[in-house]
Protein backbone atom coordinates (compact mmCIF):
# COMPACT_ATOMS: atom_id res chain seq x y z
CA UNK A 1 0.00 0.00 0.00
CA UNK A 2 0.82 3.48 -0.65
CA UNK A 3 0.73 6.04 1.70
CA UNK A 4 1.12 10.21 1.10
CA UNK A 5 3.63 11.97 2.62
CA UNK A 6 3.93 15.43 3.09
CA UNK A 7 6.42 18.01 3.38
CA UNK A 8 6.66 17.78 7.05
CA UNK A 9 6.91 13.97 7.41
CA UNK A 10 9.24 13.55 4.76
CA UNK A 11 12.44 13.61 6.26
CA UNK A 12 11.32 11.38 9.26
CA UNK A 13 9.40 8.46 6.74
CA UNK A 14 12.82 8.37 4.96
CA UNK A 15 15.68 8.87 6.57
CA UNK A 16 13.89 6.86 9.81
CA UNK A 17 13.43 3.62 7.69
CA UNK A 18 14.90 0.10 7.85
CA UNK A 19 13.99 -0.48 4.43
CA UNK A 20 14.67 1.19 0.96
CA UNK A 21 11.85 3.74 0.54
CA UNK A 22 10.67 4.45 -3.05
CA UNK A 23 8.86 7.62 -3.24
CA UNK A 24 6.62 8.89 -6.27
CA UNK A 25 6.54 12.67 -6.63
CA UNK A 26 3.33 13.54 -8.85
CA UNK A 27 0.66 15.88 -9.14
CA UNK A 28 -3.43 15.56 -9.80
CA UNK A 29 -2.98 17.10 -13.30
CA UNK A 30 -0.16 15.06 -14.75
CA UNK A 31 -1.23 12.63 -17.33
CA UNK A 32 1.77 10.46 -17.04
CA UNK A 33 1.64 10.27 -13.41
CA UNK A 34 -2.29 9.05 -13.66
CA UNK A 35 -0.68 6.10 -15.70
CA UNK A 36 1.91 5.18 -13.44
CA UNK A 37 -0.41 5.24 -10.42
CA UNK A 38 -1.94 1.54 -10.47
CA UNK A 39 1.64 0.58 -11.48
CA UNK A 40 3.37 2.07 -8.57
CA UNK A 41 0.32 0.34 -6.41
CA UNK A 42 1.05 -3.23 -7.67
CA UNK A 43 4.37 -3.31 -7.59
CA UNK A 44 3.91 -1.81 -3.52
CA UNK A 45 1.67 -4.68 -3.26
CA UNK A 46 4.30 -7.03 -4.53
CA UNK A 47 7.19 -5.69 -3.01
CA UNK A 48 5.23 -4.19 0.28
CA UNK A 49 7.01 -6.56 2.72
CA UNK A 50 10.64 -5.28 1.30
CA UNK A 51 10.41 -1.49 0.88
CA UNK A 52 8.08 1.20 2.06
CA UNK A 53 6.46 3.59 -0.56
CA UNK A 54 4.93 6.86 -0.50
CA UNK A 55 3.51 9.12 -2.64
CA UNK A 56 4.19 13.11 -2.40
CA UNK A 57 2.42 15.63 -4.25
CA UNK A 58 4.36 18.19 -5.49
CA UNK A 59 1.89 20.72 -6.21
CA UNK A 60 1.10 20.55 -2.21
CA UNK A 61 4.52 19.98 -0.71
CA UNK A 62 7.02 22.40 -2.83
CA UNK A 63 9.43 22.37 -0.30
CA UNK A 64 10.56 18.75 -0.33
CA UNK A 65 10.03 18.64 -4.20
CA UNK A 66 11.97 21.97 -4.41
CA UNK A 67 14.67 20.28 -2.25
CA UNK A 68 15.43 17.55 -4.40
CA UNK A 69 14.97 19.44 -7.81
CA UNK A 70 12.19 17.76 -8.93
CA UNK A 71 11.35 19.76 -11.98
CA UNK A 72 9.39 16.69 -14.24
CA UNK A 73 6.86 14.55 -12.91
CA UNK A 74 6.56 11.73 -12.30
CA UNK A 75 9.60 11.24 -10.32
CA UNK A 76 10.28 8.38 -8.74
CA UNK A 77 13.23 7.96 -6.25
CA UNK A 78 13.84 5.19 -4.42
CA UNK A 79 16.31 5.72 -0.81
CA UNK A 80 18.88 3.72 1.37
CA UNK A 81 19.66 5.36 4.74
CA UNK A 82 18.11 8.00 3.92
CA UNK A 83 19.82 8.72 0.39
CA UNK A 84 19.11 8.89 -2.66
CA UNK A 85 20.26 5.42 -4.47
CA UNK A 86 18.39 5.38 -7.66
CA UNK A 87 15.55 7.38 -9.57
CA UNK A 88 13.77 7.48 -12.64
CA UNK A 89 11.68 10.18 -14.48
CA UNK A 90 8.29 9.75 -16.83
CA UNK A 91 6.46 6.67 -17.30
CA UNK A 92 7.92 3.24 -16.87
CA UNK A 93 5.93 -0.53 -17.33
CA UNK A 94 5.57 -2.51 -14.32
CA UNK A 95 8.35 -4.58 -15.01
CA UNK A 96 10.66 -1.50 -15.67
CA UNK A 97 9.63 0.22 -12.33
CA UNK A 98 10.08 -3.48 -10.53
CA UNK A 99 13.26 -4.00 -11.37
CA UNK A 100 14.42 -0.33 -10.09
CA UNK A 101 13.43 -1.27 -6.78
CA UNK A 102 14.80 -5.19 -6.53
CA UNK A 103 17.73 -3.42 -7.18
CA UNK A 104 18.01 -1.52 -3.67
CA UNK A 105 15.85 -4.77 -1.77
């Protein structure tokens, strides 16, 4: 399952984590990030026991997507201790997105 995160539970949700955290930064009007929703849900459902994911939108929380220069969306970054270990921009198929996590798992 996804959960949001905002601006001012960012930094605790990630850096605080056990697990690699993979974190999709979208907003309601983006077309591509409508697509890569249900993607980013069943591969959370897949992978849920391994990695935590959250979802942060950018048009609401400026401040976390400002900090990590998020300027096209979808973003999707996935974290290790708290850094940033891999990330990929724009739509991706399931199996794409998959394998970016297993990586960090």
């Amino acid at each position: 399952m996804i959960k949001e995160i905002k601006d001012e539970n960012f930094s605790k949700s990630v850096n605080e984590s056990g697990e690699p955290v993979v974190v999709d930064f979208w907003a309601s009007w983006c077309g591509p990030c409508k697509m890569l929703s249900p993607i980013m849900d069943e591969v959370s459902e897949e992978l849920g026991g391994k990695a935590k994911f959250f979802k942060l939108n950018v048009d609401e929380n400026p401040n976390t997507a400002s900090e990590f220069k998020i300027s096209s969306i979808p973003t999707v970054m996935v974290f290790k201790n708290g850094n940033v270990v891999d990330k990929f921009v724009g739509f991706r198929p399931k199996d794409a997105v998959k394998q970016v996590v297993e990586k960090h798992i």
